[in-house]
C-alpha atoms as a PDB file:
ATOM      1  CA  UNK A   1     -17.254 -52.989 -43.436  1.00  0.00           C
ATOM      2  CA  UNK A   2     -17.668 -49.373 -44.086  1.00  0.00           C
ATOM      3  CA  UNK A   3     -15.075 -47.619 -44.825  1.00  0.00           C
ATOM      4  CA  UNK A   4     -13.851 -44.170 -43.079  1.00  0.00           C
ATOM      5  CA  UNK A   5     -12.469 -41.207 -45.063  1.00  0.00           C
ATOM      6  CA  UNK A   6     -10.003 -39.709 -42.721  1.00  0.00           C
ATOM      7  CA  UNK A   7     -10.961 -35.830 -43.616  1.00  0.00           C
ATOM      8  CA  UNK A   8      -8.593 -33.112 -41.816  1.00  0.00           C
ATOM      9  CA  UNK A   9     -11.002 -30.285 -41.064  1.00  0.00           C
ATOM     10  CA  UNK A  10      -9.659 -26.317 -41.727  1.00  0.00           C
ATOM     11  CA  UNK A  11      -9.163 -24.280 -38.897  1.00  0.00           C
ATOM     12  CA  UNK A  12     -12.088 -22.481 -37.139  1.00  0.00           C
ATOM     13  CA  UNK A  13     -12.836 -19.089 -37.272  1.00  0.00           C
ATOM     14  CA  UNK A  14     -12.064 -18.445 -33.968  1.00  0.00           C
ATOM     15  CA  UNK A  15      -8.540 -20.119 -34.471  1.00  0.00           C
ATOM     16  CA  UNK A  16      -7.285 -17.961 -37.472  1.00  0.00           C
ATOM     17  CA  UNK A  17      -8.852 -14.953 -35.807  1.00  0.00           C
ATOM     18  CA  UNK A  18      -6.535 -15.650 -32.620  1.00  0.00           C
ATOM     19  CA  UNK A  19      -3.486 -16.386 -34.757  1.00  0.00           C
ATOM     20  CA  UNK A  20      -3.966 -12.624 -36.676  1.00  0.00           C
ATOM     21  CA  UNK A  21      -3.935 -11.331 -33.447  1.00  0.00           C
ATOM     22  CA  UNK A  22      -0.915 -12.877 -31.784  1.00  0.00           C
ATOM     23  CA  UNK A  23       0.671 -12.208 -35.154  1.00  0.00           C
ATOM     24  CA  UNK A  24      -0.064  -8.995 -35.733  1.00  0.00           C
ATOM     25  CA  UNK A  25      -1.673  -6.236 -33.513  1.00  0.00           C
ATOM     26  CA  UNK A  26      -4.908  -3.977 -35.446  1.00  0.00           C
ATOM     27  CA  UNK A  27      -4.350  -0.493 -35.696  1.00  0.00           C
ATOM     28  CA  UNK A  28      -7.230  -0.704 -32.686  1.00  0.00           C
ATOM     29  CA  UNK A  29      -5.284  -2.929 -30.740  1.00  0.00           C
ATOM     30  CA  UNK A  30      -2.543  -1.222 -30.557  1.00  0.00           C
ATOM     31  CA  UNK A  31      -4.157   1.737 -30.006  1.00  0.00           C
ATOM     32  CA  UNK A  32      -6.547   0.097 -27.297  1.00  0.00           C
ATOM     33  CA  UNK A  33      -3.011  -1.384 -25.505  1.00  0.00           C
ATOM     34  CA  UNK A  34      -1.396   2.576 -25.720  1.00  0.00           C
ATOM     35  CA  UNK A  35      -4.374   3.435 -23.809  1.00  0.00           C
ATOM     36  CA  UNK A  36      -4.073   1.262 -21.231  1.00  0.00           C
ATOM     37  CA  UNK A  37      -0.745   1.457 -20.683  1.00  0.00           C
ATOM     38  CA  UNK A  38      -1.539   5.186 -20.588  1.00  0.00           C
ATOM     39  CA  UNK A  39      -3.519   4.858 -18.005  1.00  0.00           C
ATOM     40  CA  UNK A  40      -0.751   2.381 -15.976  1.00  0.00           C
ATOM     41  CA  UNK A  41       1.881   4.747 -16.395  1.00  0.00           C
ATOM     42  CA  UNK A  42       0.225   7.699 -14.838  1.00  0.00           C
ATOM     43  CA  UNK A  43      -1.199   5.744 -11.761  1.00  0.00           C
ATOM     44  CA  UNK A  44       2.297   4.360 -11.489  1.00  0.00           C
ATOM     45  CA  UNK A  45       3.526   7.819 -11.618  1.00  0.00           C
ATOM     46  CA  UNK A  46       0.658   9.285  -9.466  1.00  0.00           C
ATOM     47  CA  UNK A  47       1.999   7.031  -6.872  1.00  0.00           C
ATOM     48  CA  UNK A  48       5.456   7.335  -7.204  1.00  0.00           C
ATOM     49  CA  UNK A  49       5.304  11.208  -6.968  1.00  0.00           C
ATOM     50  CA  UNK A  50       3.197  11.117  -3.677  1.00  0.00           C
ATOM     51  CA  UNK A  51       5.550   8.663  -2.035  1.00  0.00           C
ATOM     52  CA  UNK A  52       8.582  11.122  -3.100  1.00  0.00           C
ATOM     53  CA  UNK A  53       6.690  14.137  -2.019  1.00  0.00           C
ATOM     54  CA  UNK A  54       6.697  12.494   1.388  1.00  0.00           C
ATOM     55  CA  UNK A  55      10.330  11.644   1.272  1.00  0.00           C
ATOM     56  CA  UNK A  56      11.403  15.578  -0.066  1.00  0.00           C
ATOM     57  CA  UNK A  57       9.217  17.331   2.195  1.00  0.00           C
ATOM     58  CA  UNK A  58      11.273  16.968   5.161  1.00  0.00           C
ATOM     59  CA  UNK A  59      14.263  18.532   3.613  1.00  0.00           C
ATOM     60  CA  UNK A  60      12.116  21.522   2.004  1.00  0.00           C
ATOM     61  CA  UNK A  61      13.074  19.833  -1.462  1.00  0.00           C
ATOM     62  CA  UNK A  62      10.381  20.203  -4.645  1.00  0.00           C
ATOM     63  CA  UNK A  63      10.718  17.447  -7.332  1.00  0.00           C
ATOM     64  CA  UNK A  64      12.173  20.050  -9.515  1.00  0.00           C
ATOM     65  CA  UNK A  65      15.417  20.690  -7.127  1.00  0.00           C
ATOM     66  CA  UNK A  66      15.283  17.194  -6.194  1.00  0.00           C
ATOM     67  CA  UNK A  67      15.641  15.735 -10.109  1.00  0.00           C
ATOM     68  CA  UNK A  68      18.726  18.827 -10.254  1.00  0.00           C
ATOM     69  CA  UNK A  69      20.508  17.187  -7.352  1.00  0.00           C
ATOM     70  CA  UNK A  70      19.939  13.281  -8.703  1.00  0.00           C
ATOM     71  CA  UNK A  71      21.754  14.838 -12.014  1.00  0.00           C
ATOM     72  CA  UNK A  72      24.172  16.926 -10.239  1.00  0.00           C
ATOM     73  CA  UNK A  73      24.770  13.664  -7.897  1.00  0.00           C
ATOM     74  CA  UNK A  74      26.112  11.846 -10.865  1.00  0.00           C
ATOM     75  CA  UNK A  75      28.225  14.419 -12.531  1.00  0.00           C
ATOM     76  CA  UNK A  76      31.107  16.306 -10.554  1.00  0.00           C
ATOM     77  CA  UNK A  77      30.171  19.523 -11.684  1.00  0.00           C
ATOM     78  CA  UNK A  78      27.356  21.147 -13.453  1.00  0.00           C
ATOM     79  CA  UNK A  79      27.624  24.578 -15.574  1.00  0.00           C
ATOM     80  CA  UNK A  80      24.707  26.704 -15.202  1.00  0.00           C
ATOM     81  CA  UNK A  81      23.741  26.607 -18.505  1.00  0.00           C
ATOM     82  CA  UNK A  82      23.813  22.542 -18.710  1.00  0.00           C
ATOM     83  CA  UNK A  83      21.752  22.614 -15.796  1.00  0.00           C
ATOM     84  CA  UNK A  84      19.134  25.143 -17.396  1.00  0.00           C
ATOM     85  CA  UNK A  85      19.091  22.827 -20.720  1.00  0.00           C
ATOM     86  CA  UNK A  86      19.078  19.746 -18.562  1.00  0.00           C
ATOM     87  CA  UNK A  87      16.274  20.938 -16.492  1.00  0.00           C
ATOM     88  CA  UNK A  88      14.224  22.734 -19.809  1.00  0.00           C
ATOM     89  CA  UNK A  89      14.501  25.995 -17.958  1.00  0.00           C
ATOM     90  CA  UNK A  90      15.888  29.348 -19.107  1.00  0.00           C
ATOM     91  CA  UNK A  91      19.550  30.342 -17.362  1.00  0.00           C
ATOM     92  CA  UNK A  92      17.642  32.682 -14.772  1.00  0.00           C
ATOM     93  CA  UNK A  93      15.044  29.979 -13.516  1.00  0.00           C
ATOM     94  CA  UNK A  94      17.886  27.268 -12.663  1.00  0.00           C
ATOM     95  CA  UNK A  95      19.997  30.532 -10.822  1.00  0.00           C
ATOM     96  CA  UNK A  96      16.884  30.339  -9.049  1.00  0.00           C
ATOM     97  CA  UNK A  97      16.703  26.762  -8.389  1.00  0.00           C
ATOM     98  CA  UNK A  98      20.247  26.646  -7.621  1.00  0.00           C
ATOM     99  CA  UNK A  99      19.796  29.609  -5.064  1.00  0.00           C
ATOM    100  CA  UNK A 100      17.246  27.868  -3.031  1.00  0.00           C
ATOM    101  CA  UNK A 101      19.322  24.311  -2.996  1.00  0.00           C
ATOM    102  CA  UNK A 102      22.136  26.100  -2.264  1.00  0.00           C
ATOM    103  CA  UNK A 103      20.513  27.934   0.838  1.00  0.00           C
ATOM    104  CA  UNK A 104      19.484  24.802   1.963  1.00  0.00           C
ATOM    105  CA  UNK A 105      23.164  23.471   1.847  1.00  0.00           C
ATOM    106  CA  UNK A 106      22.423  21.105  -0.751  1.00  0.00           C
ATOM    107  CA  UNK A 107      24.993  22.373  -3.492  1.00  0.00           C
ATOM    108  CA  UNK A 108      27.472  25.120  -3.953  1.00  0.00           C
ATOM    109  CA  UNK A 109      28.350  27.480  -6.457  1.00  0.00           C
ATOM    110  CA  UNK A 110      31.660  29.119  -7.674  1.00  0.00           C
ATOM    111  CA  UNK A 111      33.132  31.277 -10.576  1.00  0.00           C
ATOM    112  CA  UNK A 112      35.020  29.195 -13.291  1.00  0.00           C
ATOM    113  CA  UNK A 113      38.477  29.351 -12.928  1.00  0.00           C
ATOM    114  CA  UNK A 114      39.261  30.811 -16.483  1.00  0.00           C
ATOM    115  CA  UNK A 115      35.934  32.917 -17.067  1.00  0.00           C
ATOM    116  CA  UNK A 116      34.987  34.604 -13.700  1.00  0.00           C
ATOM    117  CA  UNK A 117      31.232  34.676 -15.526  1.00  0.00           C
ATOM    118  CA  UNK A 118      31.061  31.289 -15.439  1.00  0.00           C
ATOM    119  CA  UNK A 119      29.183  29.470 -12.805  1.00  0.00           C
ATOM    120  CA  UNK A 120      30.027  26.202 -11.902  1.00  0.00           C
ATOM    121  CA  UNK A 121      27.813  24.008  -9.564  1.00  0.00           C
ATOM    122  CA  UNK A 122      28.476  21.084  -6.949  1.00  0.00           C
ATOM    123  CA  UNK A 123      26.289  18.891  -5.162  1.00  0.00           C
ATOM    124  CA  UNK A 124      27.607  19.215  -1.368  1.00  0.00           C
ATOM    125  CA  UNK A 125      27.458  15.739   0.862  1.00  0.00           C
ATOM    126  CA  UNK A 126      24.194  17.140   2.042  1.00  0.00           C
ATOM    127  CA  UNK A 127      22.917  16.949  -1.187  1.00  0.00           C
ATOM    128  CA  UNK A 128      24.647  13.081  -2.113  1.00  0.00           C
ATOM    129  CA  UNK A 129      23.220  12.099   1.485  1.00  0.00           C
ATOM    130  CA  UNK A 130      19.609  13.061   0.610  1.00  0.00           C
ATOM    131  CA  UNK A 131      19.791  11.401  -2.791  1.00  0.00           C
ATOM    132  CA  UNK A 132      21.232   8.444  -1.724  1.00  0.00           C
ATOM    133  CA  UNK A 133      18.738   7.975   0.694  1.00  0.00           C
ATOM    134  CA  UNK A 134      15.921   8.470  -1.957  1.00  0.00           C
ATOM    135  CA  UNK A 135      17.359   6.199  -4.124  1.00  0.00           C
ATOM    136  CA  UNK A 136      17.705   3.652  -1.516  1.00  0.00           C
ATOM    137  CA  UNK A 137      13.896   3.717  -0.595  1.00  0.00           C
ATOM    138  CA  UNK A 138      12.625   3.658  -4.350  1.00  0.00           C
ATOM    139  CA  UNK A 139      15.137   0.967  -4.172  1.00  0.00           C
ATOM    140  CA  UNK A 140      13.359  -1.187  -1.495  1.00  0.00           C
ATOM    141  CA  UNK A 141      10.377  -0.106  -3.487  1.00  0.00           C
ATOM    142  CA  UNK A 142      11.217  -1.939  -6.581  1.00  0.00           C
ATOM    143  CA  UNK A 143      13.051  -4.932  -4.968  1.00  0.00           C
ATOM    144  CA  UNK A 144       9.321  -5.819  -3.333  1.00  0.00           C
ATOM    145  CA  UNK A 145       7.544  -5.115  -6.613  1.00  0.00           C
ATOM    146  CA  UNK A 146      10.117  -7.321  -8.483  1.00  0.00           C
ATOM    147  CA  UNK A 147       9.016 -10.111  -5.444  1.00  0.00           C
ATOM    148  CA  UNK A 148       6.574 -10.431  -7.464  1.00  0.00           C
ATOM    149  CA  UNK A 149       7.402 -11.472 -10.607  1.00  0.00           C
ATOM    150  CA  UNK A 150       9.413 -14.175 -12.722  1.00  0.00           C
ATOM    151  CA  UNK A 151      13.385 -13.907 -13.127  1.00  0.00           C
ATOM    152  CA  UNK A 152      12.468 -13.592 -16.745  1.00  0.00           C
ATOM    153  CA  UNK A 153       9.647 -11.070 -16.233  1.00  0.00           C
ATOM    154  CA  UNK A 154      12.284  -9.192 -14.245  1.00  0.00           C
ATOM    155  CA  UNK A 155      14.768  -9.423 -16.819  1.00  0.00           C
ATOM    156  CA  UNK A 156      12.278  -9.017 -19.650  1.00  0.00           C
ATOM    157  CA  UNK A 157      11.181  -5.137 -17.512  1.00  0.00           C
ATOM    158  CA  UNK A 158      14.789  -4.397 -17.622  1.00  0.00           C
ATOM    159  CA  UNK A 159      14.951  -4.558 -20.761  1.00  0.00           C
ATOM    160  CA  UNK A 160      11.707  -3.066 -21.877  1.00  0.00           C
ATOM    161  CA  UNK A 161      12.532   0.189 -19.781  1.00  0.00           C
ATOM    162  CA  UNK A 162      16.359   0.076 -21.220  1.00  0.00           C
ATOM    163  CA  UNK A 163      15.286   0.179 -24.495  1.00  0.00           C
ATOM    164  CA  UNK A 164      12.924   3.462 -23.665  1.00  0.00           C
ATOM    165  CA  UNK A 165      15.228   4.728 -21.883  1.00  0.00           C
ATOM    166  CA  UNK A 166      17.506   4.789 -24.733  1.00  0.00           C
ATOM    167  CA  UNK A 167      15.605   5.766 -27.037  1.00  0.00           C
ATOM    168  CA  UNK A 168      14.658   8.671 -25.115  1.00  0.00           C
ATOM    169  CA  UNK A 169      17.836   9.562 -24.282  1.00  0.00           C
ATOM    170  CA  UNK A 170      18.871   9.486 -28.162  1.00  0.00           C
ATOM    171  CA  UNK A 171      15.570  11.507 -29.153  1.00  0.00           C
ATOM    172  CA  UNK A 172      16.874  14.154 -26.371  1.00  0.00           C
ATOM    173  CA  UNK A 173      20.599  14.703 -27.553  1.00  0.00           C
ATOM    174  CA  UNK A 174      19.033  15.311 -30.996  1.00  0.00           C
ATOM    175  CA  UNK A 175      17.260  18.001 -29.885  1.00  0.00           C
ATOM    176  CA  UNK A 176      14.149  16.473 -30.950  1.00  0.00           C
ATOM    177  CA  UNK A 177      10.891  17.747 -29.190  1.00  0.00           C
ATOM    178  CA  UNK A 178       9.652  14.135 -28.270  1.00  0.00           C
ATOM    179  CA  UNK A 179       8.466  13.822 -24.879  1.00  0.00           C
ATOM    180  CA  UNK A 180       9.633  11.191 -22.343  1.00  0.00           C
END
C-alpha cells in the first residue's frame, strides 16, 4: 500500500490578493470608489433638484429662499445676520432674499424689541405649509427608495448619512472652509 502525504497547499494568489483588498483599500481603490460615488452623488442630486424645482415653482420659490424657509421652519426666529451666515451670503443679499419671501407672504420681518436696528425674521404659516408639504413628498420619495432595500441596509444608510452629517455640521461651527 502506498502511502499518502496529506500536504496542505498555501493559499493562491488570487486568494491573498482578495483578502488585501477586503482588508485594506489601495490608495487607487479608494480613490477609484470617491469617484464613483462622485459621480452617484451628483446624479442623485441632479435629480433631486429637478424634482424640487417642480415642487417650488408653483409658489415662485428658488432653492435658495426655499433652503431659508426649511431653516427658518425649524427655528422660531432668525436674526438677519444668522440668516446671512447660515445662508453664506453677505447681510444685504439675505435682506434681499428675505424681501422677496416676505412679498410672497412666506415670512415676516420686525425690529428687535431692545435694538430697533435689529431685524428679526419669522416664517409665516404660509411658509411652514409649503415646507411641510416639500418635506412630505421627498418623504414619500425616500419611503419608496427605502422599499427597496434591507432593514439593515436601511439602518446601515442612516447611519452612514448621520455620521456625514455630523461631521459636517462640526466642520461648519468651526468655521472651517470644508465643503458639504
Amino acid at each position: 500500500m502506498l502511502a499518502v502525504d496529506t500536504f496542505i497547499s498555501p493559499p493562491s494568489f488570487t486568494a491573498v490578493k482578495l483578502e488585501a483588498t477586503l482588508a485594506e483599500p489601495t490608495t487607487a481603490q479608494f480613490r477609484a470608489d470617491a469617484e464613483r460615488l462622485s459621480h452617484i452623488i451628483m446624479e442623485m442630486q441632479r435629480c433631486f433638484l429637478l424634482h424640487l424645482c417642480k415642487e417650488l415653482a408653483p409658489g415662485n420659490v428658488s432653492f435658495s429662499q426655499y433652503f431659508l424657509l426649511a431653516a427658518l421652519d425649524q427655528k422660531e426666529v432668525l436674526t438677519m445676520s444668522a440668516i446671512a451666515q447660515k445662508m453664506g451670503h453677505t447681510t444685504a443679499a439675505a435682506s434681499g432674499l428675505v424681501a422677496r419671501l416676505e412679498n410672497l407672504g412666506y415670512v415676516t420681518r420686525a425690529s428687535g424689541a431692545q435694538d430697533r436696528r435689529k431685524v428679526m425674521v419669522c416664517i409665516t404659516s404660509k411658509g411652514s405649509a409649503l415646507v411641510r408639504r416639500i418635506r412630505e413628498e421627498m418623504m414619500a420619495n425616500l419611503m419608496k427608495l427605502m422599499a427597496h432595500l434591507t432593514p439593515s441596509e436601511n439602518k446601515a444608510w442612516l447611519q452612514i448619512y448621520t455620521k456625514i452629517y455630523d461631521f459636517c455640521q462640526a466642520k461648519h461651527s468651526s468655521n472651517n472652509r470644508w465643503e458639504c
